[in-house]
Protein backbone atom coordinates (compact mmCIF):
# COMPACT_ATOMS: atom_id res chain seq x y z
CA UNK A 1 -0.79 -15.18 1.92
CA UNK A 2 -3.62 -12.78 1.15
CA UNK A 3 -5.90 -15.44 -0.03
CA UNK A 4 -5.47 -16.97 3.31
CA UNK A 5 -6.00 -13.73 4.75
CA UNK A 6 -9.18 -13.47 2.96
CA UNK A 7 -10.58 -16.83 3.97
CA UNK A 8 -9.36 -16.41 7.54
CA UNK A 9 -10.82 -13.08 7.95
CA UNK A 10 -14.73 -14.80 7.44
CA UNK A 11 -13.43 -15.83 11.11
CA UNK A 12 -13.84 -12.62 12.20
CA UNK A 13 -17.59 -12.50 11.22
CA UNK A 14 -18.49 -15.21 13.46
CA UNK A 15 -16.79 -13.81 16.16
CA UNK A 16 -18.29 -10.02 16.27
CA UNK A 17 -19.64 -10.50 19.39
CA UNK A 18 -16.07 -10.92 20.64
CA UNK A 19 -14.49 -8.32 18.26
CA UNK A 20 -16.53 -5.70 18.80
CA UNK A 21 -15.60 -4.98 22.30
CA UNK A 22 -11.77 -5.87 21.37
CA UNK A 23 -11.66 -3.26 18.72
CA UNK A 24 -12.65 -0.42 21.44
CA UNK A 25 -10.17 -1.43 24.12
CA UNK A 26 -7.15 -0.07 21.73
CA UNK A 27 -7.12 3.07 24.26
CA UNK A 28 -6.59 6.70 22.59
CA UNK A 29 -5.30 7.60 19.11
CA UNK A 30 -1.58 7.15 19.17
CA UNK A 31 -1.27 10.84 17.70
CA UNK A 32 0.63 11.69 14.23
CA UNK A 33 4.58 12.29 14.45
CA UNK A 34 5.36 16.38 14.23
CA UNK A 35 5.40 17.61 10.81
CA UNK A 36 9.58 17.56 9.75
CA UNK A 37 11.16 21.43 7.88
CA UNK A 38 10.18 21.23 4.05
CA UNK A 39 13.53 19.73 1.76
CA UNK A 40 14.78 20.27 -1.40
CA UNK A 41 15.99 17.14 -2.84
CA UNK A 42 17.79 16.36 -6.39
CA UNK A 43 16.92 18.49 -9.10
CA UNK A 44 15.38 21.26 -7.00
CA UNK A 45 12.37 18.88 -6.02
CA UNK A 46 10.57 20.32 -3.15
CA UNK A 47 9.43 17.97 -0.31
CA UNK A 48 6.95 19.10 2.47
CA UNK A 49 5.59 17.08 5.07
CA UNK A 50 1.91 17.49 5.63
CA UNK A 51 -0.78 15.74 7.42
CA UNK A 52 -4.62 15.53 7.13
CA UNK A 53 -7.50 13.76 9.00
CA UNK A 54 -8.01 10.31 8.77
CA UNK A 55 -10.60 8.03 11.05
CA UNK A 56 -9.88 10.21 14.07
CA UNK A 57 -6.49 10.56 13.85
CA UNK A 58 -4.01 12.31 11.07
CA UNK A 59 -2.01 10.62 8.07
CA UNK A 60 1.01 11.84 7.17
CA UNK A 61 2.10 11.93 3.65
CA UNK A 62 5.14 13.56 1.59
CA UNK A 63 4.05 15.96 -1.50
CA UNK A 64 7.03 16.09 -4.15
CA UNK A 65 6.25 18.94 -5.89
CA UNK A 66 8.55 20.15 -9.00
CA UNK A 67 10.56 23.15 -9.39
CA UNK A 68 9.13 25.88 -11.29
CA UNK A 69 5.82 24.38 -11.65
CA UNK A 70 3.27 26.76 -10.00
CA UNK A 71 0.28 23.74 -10.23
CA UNK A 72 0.99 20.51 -11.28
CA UNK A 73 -1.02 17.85 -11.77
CA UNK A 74 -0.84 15.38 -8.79
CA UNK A 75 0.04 11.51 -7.97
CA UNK A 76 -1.34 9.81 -4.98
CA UNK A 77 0.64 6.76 -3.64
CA UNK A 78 0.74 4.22 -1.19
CA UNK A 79 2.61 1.31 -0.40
CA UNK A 80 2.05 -2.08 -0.52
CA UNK A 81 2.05 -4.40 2.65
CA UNK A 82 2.90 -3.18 6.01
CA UNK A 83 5.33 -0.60 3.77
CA UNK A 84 5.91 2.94 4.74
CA UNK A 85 6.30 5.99 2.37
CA UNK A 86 10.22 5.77 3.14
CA UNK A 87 10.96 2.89 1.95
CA UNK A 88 11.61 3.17 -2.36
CA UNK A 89 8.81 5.39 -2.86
CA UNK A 90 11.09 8.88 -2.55
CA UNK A 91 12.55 7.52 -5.65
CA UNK A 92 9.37 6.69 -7.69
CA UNK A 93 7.70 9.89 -6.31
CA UNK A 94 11.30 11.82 -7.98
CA UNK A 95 10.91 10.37 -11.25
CA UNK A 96 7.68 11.55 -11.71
CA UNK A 97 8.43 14.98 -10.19
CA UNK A 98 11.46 15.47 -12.49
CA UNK A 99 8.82 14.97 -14.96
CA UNK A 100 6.51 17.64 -14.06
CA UNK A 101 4.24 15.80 -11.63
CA UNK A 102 3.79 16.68 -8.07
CA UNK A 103 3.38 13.10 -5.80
CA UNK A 104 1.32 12.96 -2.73
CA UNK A 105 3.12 9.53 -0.80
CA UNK A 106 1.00 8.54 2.09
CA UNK A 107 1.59 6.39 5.54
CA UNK A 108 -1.55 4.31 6.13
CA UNK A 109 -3.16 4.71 9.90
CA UNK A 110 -0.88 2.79 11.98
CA UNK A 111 1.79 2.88 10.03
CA UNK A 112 5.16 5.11 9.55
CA UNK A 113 4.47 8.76 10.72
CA UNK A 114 1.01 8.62 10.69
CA UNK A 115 -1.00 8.13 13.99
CA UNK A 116 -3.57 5.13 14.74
CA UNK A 117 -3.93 2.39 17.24
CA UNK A 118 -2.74 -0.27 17.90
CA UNK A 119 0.52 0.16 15.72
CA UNK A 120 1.22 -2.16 12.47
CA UNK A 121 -2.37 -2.81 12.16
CA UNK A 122 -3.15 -3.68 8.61
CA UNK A 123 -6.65 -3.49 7.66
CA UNK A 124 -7.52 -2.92 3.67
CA UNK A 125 -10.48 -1.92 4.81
CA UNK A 126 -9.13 1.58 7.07
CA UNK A 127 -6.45 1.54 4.09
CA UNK A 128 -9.17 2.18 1.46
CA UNK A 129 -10.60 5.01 3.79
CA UNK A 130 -7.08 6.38 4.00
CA UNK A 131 -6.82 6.34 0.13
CA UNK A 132 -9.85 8.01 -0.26
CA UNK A 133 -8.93 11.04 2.24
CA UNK A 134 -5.62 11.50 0.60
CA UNK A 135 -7.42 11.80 -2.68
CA UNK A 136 -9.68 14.23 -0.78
CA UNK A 137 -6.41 16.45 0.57
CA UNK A 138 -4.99 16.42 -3.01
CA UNK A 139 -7.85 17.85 -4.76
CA UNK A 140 -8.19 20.71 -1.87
CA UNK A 141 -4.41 21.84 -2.75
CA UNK A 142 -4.10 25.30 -3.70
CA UNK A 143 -0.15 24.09 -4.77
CA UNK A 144 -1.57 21.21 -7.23
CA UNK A 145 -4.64 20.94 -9.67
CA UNK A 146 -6.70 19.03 -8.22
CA UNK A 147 -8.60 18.63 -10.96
CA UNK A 148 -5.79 16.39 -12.79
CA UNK A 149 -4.97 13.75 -10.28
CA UNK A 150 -3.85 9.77 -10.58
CA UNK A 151 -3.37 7.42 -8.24
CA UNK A 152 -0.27 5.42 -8.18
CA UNK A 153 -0.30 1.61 -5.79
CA UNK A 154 2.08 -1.11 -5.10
CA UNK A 155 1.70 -4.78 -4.47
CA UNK A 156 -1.51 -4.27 -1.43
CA UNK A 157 -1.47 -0.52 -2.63
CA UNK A 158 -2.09 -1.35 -5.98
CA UNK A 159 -5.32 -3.71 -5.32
CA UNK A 160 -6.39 -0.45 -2.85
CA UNK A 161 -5.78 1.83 -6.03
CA UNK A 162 -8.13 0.25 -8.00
CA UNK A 163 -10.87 -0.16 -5.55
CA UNK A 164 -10.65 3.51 -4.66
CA UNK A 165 -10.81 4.09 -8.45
CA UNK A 166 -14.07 1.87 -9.31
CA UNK A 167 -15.68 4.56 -6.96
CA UNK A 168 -14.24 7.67 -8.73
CA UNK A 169 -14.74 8.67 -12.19
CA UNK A 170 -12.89 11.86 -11.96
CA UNK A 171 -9.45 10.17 -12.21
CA UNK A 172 -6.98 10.88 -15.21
CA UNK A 173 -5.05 7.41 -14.81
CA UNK A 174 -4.44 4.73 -12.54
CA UNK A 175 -0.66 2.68 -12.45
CA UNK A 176 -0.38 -0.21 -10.51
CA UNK A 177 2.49 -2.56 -9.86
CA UNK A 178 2.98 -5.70 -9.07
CA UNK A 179 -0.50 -5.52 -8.46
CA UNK A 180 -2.36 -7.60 -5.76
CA UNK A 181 -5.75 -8.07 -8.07
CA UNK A 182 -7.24 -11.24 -7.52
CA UNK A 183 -7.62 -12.92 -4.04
CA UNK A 184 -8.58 -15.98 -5.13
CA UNK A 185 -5.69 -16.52 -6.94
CA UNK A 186 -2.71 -17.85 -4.66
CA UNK A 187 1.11 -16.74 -5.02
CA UNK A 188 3.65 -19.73 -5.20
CA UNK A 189 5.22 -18.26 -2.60
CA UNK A 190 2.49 -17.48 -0.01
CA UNK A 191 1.17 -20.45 1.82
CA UNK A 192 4.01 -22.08 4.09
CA UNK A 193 1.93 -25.40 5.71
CA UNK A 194 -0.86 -26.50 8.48
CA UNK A 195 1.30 -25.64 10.96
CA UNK A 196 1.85 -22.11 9.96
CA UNK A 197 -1.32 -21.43 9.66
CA UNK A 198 -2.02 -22.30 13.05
CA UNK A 199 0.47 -20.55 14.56
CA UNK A 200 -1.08 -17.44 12.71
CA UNK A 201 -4.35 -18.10 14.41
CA UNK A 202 -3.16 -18.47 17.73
CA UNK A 203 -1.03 -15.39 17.72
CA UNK A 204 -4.31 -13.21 15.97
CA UNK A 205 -6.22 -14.53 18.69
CA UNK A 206 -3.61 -13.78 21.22
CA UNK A 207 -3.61 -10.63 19.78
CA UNK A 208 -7.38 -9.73 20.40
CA UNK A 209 -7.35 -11.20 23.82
CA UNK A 210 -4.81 -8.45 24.55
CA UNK A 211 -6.86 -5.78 23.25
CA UNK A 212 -9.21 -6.42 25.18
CA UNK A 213 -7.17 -6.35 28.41
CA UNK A 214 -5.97 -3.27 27.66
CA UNK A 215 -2.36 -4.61 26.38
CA UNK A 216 -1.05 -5.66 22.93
CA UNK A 217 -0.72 -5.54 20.29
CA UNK A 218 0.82 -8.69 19.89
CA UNK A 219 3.06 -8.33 16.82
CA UNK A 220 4.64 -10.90 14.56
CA UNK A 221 7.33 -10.37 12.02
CA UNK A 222 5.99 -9.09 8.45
CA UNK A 223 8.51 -11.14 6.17
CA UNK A 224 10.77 -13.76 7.90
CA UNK A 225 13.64 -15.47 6.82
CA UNK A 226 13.26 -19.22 5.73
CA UNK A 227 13.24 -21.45 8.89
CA UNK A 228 11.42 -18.35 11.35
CA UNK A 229 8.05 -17.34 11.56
CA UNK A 230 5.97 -14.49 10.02
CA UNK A 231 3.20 -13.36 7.50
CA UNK A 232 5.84 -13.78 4.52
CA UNK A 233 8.21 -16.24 5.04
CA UNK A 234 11.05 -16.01 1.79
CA UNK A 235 14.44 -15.82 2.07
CA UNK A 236 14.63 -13.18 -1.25
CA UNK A 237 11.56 -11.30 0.47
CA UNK A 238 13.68 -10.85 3.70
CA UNK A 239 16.73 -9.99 2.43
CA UNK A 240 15.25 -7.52 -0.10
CA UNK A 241 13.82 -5.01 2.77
CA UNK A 242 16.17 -5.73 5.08
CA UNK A 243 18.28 -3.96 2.29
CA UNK A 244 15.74 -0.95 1.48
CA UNK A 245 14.12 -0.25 5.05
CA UNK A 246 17.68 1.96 6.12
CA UNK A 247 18.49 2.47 10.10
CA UNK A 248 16.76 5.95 10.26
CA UNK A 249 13.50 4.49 8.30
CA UNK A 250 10.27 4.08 10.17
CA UNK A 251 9.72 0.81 8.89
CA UNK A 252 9.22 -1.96 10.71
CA UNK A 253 9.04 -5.53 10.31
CA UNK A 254 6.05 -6.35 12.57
CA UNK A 255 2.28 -6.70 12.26
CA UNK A 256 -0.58 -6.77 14.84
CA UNK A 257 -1.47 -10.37 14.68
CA UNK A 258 -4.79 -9.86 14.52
CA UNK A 259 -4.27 -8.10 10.57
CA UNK A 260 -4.94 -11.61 9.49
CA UNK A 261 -8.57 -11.68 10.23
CA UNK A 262 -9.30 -8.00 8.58
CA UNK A 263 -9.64 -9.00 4.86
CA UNK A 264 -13.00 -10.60 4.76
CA UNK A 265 -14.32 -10.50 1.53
CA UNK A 266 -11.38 -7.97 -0.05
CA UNK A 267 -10.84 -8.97 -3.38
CA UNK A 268 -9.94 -5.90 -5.99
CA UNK A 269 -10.38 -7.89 -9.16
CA UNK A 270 -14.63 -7.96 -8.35
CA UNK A 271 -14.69 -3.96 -9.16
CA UNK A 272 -11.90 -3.56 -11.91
CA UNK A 273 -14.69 -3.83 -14.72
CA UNK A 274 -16.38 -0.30 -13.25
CA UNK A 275 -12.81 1.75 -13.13
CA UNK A 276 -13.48 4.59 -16.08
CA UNK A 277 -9.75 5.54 -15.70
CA UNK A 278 -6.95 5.05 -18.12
CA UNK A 279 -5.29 2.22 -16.24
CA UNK A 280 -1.02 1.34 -16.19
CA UNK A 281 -0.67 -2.46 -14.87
CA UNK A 282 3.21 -3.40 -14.71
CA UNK A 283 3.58 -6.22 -13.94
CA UNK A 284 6.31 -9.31 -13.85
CA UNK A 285 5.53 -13.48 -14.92
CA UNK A 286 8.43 -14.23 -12.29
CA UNK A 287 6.70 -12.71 -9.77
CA UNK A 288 5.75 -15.46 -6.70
CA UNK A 289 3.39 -13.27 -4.52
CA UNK A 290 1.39 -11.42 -6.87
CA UNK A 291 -0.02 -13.61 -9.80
CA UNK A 292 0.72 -12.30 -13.38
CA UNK A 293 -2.51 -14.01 -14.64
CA UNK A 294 -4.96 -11.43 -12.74
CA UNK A 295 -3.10 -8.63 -14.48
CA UNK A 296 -3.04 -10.18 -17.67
CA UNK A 297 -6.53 -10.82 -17.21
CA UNK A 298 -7.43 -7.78 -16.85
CA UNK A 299 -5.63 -6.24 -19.84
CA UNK A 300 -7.41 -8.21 -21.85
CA UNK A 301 -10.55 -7.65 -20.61
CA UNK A 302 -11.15 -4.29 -20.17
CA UNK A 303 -10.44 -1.86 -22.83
CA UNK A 304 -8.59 0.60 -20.88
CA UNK A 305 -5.95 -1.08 -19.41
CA UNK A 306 -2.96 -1.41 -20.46
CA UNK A 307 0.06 -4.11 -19.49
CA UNK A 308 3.57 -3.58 -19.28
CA UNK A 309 5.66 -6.54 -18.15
CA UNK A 310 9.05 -6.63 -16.06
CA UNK A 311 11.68 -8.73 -14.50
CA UNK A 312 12.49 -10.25 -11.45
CA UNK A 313 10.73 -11.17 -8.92
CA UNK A 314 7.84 -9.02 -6.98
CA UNK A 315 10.29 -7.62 -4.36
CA UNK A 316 12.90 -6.50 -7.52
CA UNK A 317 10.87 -3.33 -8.34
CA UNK A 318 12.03 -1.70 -5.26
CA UNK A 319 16.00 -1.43 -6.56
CA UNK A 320 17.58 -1.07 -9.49
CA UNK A 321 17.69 -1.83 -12.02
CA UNK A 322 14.28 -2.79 -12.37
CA UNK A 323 13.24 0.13 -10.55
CA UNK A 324 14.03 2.37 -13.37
CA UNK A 325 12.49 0.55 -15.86
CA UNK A 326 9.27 0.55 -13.93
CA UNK A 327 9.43 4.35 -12.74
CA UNK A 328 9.99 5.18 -16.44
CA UNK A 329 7.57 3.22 -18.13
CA UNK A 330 4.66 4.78 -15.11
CA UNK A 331 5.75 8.28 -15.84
CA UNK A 332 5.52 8.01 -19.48
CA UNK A 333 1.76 6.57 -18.72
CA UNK A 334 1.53 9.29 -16.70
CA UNK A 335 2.37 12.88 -18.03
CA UNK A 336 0.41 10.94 -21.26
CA UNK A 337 -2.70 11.48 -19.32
CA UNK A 338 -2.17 14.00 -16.99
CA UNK A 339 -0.79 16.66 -19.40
């Protein structure tokens, strides 16, 4: 679907003189949601909500910070595809906490409790400034050490993790998993006909037209059952986050429309040669969305990478049992380089 994305987006370039004026009619910031009491969850794992400016608004983010640890190193981490820090993260962010790591688990502008308008706008490129503010905010912690950070992506997150890491040579390690790497290369599982695509157009460009009255967004759904309509359309896709987004989540399964035409030219796999960073890629060969060629091309090809494979399918990291194996194997990688 991303490699669709990609070529559709090109659309967008022709049409500036149409988008330009679209993008401003969004109205004001939507503003951040109010900062929730600090938690302790398992294993006397503190939790604080905290937000920070991003592209005229404020992101919100979780820091997981260990008990008895007066500066820990620190993880940043964002989700993959319209996700939001509440769904399966907590429990990758607890891992590495219980192993001495604090985890900084960021909404993207938009998205979750973080403010931005229009809502459920993806754009990699807004994503990618969000990364690199979160970064930013991590280092500036008087309750971490900002000078040993990694960043931590999934799926989208994991293509924006290495981007934002081919510009920074201060990192101590970079995981990614089931990592979007390579654009060019297509999923099984992400192209669903013609007609699809057309309806994708016609709803993005529905979608601008109502910016620019003032109205919108116009969403569509961001994984669909087989038989409906939406940017994924799997049956094991669907039924996997209709299981992990729970009722008091702030997920939700909608996009602006117009997402589709925001990914001109993003492709993470042109700057992977320049990261300097110890680099974790894990990774499954049964995974339909997310080729395991581009990782396994890039663990062979660049010195400091390193592959670790897992089952199921791309969605399967997100619950157990694969989960664990995944959350173990990154924060192994981890405390190895961040100690």
């Amino acid at each position: 679907m991303l490699r669709l994305a990609c070529l559709l987006g090109s659309l967008a370039s022709s049409a500036v003189l149409v988008a330009t004026p679209l993008g401003c009619a969004d109205g004001s910031q939507a503003p951040a949601a109010p900062i929730s009491p600090s938690v302790t969850v398992a294993d006397g794992i503190e939790r604080h909500d905290v937000r920070f400016a991003c592209g005229g608004t404020e992101c919100a983010a979780w820091l997981y910070r260990p008990g008895g640890v007066a500066k820990p190193p620190v993880v940043v981490m964002g989700h993959g595809f319209a996700g939001t820090r509440d769904v399966a993260l907590p429990r990758f962010a607890e891992r590495f906490a219980r192993a001495g790591l604090a985890a900084l688990v960021i909404d993207y502008r938009h998205f979750g409790a973080s403010g931005g308008s229009p809502r459920q706008l993806v754009d990699p490129w807004r994503q990618l400034e969000d990364w690199r503010v979160a970064l930013a905010h991590a280092r500036s912690r008087d309750d971490v050490d900002g000078a040993r950070v990694a960043l931590w992506g999934t799926s989208m997150g994991a293509g924006h993790a290495l981007l934002t890491a081919a510009d920074d040579d201060g990192l101590r390690a970079v995981v990614v998993q089931v990592p979007l790497i390579d654009t060019s290369l297509e999923g099984e599982a992400t192209f669903y006909g013609v007609s699809w695509v057309v309806r994708l157009l016609l709803h993005a460009w529905a979608d601008l037209f109502a910016s620019w009255l003032g109205r919108g967004p116009v969403l569509v759904p961001a994984i669909a059952p087989s038989g409906g309509f939406g940017m994924i359309v799997d049956d094991a896709a669907f039924a996997a986050f209709e299981k992990l987004a729970s009722p008091d989540s702030s997920y939700r399964n909608a996009v602006a429309a117009r997402s589709i035409l925001t990914f001109d030219e993003y492709n993470p796999a042109t700057r992977s040669a320049e990261i300097a960073a110890p680099i974790l890629l894990v990774a499954s060969r049964a995974d339909r969305f997310t080729p395991f060629a581009a990782a396994q091309q890039l663990a062979e090809s660049a010195a400091n990478a390193t592959l670790e494979e897992i089952e199921g399918d791309h969605f399967d990291v997100y619950s157990s049992p694969v989960l664990e194996r995944a959350a173990e194997l990154e924060a192994t990688f981890l405390v190895e380089h961040l100690r």
